[in-house]
N, C-alpha and C. Protein backbone atom coordinates (compact mmCIF):
# COMPACT_ATOMS: atom_id res chain seq x y z
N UNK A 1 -131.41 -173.77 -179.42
CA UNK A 1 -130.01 -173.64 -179.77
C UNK A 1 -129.64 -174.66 -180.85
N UNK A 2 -130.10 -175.81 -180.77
CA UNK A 2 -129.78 -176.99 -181.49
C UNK A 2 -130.38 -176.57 -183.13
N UNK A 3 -131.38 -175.76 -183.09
CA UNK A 3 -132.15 -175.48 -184.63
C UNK A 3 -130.96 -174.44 -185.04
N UNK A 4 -131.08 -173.10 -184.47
CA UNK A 4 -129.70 -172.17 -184.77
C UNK A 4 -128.32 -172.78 -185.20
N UNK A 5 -128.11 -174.27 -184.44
CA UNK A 5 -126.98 -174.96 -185.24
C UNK A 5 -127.39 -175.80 -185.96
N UNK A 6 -128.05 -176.53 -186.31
CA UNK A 6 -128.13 -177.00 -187.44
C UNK A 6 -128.31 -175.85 -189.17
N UNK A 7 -129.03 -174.67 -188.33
CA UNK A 7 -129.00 -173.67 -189.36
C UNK A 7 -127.58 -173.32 -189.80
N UNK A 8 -126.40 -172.82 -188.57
CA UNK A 8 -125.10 -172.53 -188.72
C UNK A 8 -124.64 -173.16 -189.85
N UNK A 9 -124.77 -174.41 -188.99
CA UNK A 9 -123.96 -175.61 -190.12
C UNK A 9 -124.05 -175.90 -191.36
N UNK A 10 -125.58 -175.48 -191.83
CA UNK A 10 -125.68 -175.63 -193.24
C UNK A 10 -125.59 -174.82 -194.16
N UNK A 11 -125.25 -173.45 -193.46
CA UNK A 11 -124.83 -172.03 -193.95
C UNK A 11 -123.03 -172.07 -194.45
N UNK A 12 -122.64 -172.58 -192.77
CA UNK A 12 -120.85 -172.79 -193.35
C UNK A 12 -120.86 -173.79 -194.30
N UNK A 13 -121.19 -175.06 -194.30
CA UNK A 13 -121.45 -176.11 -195.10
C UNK A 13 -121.52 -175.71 -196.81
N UNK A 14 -122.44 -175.11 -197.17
CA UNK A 14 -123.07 -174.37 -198.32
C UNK A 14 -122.38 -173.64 -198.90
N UNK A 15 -121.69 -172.30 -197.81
CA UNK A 15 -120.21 -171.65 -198.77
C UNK A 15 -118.98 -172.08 -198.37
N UNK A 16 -118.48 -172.89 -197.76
CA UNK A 16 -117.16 -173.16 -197.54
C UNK A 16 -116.23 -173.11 -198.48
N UNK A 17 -117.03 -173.92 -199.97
CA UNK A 17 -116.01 -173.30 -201.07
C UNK A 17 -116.40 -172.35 -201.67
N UNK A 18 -116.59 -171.58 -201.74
CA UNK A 18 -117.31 -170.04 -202.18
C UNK A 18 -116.29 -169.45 -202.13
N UNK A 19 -114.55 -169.14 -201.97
CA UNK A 19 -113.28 -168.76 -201.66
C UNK A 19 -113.12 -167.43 -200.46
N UNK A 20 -114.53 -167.32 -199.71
CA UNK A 20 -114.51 -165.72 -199.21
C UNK A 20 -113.94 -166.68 -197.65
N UNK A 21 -113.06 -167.35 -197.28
CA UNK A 21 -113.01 -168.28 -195.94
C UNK A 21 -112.57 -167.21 -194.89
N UNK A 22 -112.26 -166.46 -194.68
CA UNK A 22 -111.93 -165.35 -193.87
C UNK A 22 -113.49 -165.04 -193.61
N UNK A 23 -113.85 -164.44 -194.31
CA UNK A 23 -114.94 -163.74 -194.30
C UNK A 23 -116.13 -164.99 -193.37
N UNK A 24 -116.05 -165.98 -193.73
CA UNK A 24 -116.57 -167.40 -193.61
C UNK A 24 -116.33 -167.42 -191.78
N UNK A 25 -115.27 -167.29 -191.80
CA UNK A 25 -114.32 -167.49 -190.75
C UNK A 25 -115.01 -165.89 -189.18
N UNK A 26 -115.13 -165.21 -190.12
CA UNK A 26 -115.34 -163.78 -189.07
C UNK A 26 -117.02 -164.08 -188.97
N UNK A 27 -118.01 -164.94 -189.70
CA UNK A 27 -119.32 -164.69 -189.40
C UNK A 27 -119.10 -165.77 -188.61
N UNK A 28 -118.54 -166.94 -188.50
CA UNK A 28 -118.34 -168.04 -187.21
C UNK A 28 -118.18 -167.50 -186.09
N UNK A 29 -116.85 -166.48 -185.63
CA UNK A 29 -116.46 -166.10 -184.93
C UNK A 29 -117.73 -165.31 -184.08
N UNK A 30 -118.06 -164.53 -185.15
CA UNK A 30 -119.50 -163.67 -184.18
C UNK A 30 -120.66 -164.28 -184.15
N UNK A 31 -120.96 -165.31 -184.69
CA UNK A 31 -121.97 -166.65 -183.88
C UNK A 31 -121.84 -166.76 -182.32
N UNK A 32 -120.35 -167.44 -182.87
CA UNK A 32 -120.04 -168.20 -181.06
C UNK A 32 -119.80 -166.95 -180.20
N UNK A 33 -119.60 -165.49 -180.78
CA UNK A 33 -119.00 -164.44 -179.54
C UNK A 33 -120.62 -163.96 -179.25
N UNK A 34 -121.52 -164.10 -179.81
CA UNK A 34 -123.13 -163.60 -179.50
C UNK A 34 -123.95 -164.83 -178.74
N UNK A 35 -123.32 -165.75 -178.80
CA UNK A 35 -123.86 -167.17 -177.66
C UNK A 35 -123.10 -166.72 -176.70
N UNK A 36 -121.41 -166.81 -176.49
CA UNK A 36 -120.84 -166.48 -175.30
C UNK A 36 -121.56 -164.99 -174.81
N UNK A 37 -121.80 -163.94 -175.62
CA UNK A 37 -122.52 -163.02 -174.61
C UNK A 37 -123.95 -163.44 -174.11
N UNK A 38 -124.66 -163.59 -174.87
CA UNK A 38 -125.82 -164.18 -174.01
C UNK A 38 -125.87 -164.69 -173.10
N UNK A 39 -125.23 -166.06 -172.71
CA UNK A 39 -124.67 -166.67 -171.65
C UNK A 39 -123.98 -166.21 -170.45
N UNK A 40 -123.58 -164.90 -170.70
CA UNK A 40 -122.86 -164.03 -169.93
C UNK A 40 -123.84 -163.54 -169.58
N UNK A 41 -124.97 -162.45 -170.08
CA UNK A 41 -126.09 -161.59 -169.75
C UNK A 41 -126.65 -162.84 -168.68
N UNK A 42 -127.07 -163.80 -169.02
CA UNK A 42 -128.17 -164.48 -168.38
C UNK A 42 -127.11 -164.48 -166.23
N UNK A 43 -126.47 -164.25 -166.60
CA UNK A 43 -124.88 -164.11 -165.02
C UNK A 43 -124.29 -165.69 -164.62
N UNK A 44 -124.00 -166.50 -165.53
CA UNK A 44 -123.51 -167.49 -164.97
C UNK A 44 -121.54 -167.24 -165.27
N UNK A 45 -121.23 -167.67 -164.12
CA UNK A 45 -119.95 -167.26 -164.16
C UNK A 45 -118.77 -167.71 -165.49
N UNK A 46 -117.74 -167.33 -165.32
CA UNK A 46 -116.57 -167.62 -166.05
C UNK A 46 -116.48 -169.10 -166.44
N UNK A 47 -116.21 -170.07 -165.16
CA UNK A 47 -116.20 -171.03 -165.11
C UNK A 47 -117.43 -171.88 -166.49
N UNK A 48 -118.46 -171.51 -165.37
CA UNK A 48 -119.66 -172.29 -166.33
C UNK A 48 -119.67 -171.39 -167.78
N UNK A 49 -119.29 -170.66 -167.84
CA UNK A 49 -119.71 -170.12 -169.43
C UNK A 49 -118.20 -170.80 -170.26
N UNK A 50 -116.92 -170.93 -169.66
CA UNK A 50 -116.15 -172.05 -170.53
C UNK A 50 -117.09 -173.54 -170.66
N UNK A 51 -116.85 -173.82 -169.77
CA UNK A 51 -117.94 -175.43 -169.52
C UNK A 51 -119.07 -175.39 -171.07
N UNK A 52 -120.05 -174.41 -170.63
CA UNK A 52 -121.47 -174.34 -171.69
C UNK A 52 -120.66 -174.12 -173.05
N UNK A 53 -119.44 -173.43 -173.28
CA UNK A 53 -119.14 -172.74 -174.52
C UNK A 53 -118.50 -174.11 -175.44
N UNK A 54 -117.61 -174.57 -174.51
CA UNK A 54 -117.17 -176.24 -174.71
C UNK A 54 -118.16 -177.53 -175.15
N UNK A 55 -119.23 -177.07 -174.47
CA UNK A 55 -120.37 -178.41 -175.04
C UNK A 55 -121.12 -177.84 -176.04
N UNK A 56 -121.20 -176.48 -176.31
CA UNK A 56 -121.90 -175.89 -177.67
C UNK A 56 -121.34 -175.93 -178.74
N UNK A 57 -119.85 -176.02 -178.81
CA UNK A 57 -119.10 -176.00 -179.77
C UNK A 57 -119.08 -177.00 -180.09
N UNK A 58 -119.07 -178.12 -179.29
CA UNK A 58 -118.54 -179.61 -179.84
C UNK A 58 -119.84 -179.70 -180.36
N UNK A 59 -121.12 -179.41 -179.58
CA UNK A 59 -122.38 -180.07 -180.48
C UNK A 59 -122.28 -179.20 -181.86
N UNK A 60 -121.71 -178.18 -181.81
CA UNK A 60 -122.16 -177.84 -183.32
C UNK A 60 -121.33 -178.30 -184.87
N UNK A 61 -120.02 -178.68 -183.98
CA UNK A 61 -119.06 -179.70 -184.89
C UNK A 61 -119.58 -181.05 -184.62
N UNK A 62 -120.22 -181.68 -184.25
CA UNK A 62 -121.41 -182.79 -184.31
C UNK A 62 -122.09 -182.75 -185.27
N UNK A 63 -123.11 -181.62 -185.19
CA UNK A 63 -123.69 -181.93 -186.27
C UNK A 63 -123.13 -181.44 -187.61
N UNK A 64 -121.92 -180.13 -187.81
CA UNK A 64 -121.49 -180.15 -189.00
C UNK A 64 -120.92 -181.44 -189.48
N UNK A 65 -120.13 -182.35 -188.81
CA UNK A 65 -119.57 -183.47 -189.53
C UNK A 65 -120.71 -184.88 -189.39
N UNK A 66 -122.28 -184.90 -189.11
CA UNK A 66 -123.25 -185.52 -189.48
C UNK A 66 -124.14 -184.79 -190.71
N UNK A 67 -123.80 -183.67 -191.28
CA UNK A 67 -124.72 -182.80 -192.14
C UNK A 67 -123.56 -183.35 -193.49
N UNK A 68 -122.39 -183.59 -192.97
CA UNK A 68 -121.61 -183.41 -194.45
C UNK A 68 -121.81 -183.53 -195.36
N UNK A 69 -122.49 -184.85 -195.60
CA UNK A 69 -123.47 -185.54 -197.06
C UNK A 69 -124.42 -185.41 -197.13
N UNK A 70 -125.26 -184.42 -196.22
CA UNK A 70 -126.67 -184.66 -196.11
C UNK A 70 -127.10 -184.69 -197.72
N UNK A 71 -127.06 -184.30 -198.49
CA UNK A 71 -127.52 -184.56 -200.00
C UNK A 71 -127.54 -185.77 -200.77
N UNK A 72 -126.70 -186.46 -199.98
CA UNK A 72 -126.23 -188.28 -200.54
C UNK A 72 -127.65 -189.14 -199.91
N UNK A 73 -127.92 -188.50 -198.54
CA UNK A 73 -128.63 -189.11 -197.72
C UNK A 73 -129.69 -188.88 -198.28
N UNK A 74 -130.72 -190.60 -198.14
CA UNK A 74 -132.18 -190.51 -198.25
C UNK A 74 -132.69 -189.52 -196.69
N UNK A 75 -134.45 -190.10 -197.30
CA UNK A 75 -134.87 -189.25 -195.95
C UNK A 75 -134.98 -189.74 -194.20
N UNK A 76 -134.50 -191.31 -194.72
CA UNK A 76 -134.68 -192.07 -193.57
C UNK A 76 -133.19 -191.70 -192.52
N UNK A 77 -132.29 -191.83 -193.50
CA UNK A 77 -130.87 -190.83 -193.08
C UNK A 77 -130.66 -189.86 -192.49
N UNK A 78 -131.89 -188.87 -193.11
CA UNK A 78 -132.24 -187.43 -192.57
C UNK A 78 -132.25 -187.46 -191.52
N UNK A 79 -133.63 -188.41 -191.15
CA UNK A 79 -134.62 -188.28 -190.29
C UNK A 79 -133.74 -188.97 -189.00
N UNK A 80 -132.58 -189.94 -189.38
CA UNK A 80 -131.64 -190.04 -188.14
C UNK A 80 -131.19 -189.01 -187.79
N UNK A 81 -130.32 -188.86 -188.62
CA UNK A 81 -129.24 -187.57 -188.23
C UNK A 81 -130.73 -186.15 -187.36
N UNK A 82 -131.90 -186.20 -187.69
CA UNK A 82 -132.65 -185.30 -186.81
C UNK A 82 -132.68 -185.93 -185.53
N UNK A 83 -133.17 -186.70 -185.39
CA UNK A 83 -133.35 -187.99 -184.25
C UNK A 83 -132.53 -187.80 -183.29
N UNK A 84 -131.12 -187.48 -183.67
CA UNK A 84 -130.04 -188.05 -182.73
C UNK A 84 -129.76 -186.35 -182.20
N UNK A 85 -130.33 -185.77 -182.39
CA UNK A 85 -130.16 -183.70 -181.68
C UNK A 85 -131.65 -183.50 -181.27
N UNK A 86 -132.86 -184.04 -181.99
CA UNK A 86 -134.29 -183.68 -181.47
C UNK A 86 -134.82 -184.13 -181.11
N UNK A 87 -135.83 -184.25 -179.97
CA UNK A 87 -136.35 -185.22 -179.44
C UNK A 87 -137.87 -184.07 -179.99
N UNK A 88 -138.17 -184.65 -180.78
CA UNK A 88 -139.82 -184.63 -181.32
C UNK A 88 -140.24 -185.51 -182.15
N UNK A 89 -141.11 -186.66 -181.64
CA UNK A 89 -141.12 -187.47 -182.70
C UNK A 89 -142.17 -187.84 -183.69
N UNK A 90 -142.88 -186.51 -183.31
CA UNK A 90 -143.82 -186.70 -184.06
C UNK A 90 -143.82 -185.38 -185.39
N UNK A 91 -142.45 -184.89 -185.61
CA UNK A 91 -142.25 -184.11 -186.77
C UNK A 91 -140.91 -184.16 -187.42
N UNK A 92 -140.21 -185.27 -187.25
CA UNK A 92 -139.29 -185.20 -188.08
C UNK A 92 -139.36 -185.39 -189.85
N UNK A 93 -140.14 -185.65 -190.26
CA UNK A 93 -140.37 -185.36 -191.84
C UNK A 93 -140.53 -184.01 -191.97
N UNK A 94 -141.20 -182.73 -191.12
CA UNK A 94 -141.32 -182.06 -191.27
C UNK A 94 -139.79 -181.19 -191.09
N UNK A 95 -139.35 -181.50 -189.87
CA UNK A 95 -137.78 -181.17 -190.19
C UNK A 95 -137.09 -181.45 -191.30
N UNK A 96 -137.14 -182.68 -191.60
CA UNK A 96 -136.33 -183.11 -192.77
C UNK A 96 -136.67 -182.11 -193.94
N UNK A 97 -137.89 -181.81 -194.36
CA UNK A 97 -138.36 -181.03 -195.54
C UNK A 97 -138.01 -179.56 -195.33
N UNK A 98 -138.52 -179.17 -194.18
CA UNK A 98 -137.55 -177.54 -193.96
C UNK A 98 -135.85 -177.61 -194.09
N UNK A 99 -135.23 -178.42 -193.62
CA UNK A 99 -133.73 -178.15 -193.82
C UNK A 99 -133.29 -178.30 -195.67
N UNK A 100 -134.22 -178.97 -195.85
CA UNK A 100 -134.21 -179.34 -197.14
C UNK A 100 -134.27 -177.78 -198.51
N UNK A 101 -135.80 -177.58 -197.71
CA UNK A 101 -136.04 -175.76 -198.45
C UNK A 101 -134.88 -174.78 -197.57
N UNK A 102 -134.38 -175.16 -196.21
CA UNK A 102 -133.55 -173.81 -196.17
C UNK A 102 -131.83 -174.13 -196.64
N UNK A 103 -131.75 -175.44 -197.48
CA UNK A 103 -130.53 -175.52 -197.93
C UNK A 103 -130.82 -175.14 -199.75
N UNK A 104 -131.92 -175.36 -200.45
CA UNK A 104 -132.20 -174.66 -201.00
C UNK A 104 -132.54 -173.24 -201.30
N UNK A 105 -132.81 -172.35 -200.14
CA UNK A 105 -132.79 -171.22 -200.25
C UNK A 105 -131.01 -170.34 -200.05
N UNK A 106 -130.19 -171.25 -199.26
CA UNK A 106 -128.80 -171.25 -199.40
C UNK A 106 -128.35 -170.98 -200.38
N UNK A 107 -128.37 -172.13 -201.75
CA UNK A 107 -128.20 -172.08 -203.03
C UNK A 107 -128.62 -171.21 -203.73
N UNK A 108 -129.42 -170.32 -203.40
CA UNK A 108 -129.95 -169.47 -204.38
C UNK A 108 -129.50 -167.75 -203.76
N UNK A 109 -128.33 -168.03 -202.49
CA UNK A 109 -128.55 -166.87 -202.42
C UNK A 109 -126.38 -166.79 -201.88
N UNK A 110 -126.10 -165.72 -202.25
CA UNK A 110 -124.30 -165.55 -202.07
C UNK A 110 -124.81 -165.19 -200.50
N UNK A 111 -123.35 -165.53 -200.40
CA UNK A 111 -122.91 -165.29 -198.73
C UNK A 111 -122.77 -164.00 -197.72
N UNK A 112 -122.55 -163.22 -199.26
CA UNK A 112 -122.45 -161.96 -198.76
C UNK A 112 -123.62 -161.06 -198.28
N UNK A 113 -124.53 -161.80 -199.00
CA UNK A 113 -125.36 -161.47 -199.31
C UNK A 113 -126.26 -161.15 -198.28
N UNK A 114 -126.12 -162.82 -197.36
CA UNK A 114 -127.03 -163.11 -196.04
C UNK A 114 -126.54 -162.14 -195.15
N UNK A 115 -124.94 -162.21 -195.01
CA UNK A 115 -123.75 -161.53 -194.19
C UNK A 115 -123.43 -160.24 -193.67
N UNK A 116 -124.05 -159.19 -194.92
CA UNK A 116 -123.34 -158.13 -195.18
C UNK A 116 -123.46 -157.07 -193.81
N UNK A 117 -124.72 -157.29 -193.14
CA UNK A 117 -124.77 -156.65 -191.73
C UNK A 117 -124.12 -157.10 -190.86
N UNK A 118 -123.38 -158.13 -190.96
CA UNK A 118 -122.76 -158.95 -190.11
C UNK A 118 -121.35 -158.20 -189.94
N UNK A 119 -121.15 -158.26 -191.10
CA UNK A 119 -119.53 -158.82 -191.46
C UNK A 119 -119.28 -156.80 -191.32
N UNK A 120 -119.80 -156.19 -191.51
CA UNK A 120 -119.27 -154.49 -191.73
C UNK A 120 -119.69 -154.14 -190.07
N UNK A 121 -119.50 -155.19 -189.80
CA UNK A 121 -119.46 -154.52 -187.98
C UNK A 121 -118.28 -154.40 -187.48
C-alpha cells in the first residue's frame, strides 16, 4: 500500500499545476473509493473500515507533504524520506533511483493520458 502511495503522490504532485484539478480531483477520489472497496471485500466492518480509511489517508498526506521537494533533495534526503515509510534496508538506493525514473516517466507523459480509463467511468 505504502509503494501505491508513494506512486499516488508523485502522480498528483507532477500534475497539480497542469490546470485539469477537477479532473485531478475525480482520479483521487477513485483511488481512495477502490481502497475503501477492497477493504470492504476483504469483510471488516464499518467501524474498522472508517478507522483503516483514516490512517491511509493521513499516511498518504504524509508522504505527499515529505515528497514536496523531492527534486531539491539529495539522495541522502531521498533515502530518509524512504526510511521513514520502508523498512528495507538493504534497498533504499534502489528505491531512491526508481521513484526517480517513475517521476521522470511522469514528465514525459500528460495526465490524461495515464487517466483516460479512469476518468470516462
Amino acid at each position: 500500500m505504502i509503494i501505491f502511495f508513494f506512486h499516488l503522490g508523485f502522480l498528483l504532485k507532477n500534475y497539480k499545476n497542469d490546470g485539469s484539478k477537477d479532473n485531478l480531483q475525480k482520479f483521487f477520489d477513485f483511488c481512495i473509493r477502490q481502497i475503501e472497496l477492497s477493504i470492504r471485500e476483504i469483510g471488516y466492518g464499518d467501524a474498522t473500515i472508517n478507522k483503516k480509511m483514516k490512517d491511509y489517508v493521513n499516511l498518504l498526506f504524509s508522504i505527499i507533504d515529505k515528497i514536496d521537494k523531492w527534486e531539491t533533495f539529495d539522495d541522502e534526503q531521498k533515502i530518509k524520506i524512504v526510511k521513514n515509510y520502508i523498512d528495507d534496508a538493504n534497498n533504499y538506493n534502489n528505491y531512491v533511483k526508481y521513484i526517480d525514473k517513475y517521476r521522470s516517466f511522469l514528465a514525459k507523459n500528460s495526465f490524461n493520458n495515464l487517466s483516460k480509463e479512469i476518468l470516462s467511468i
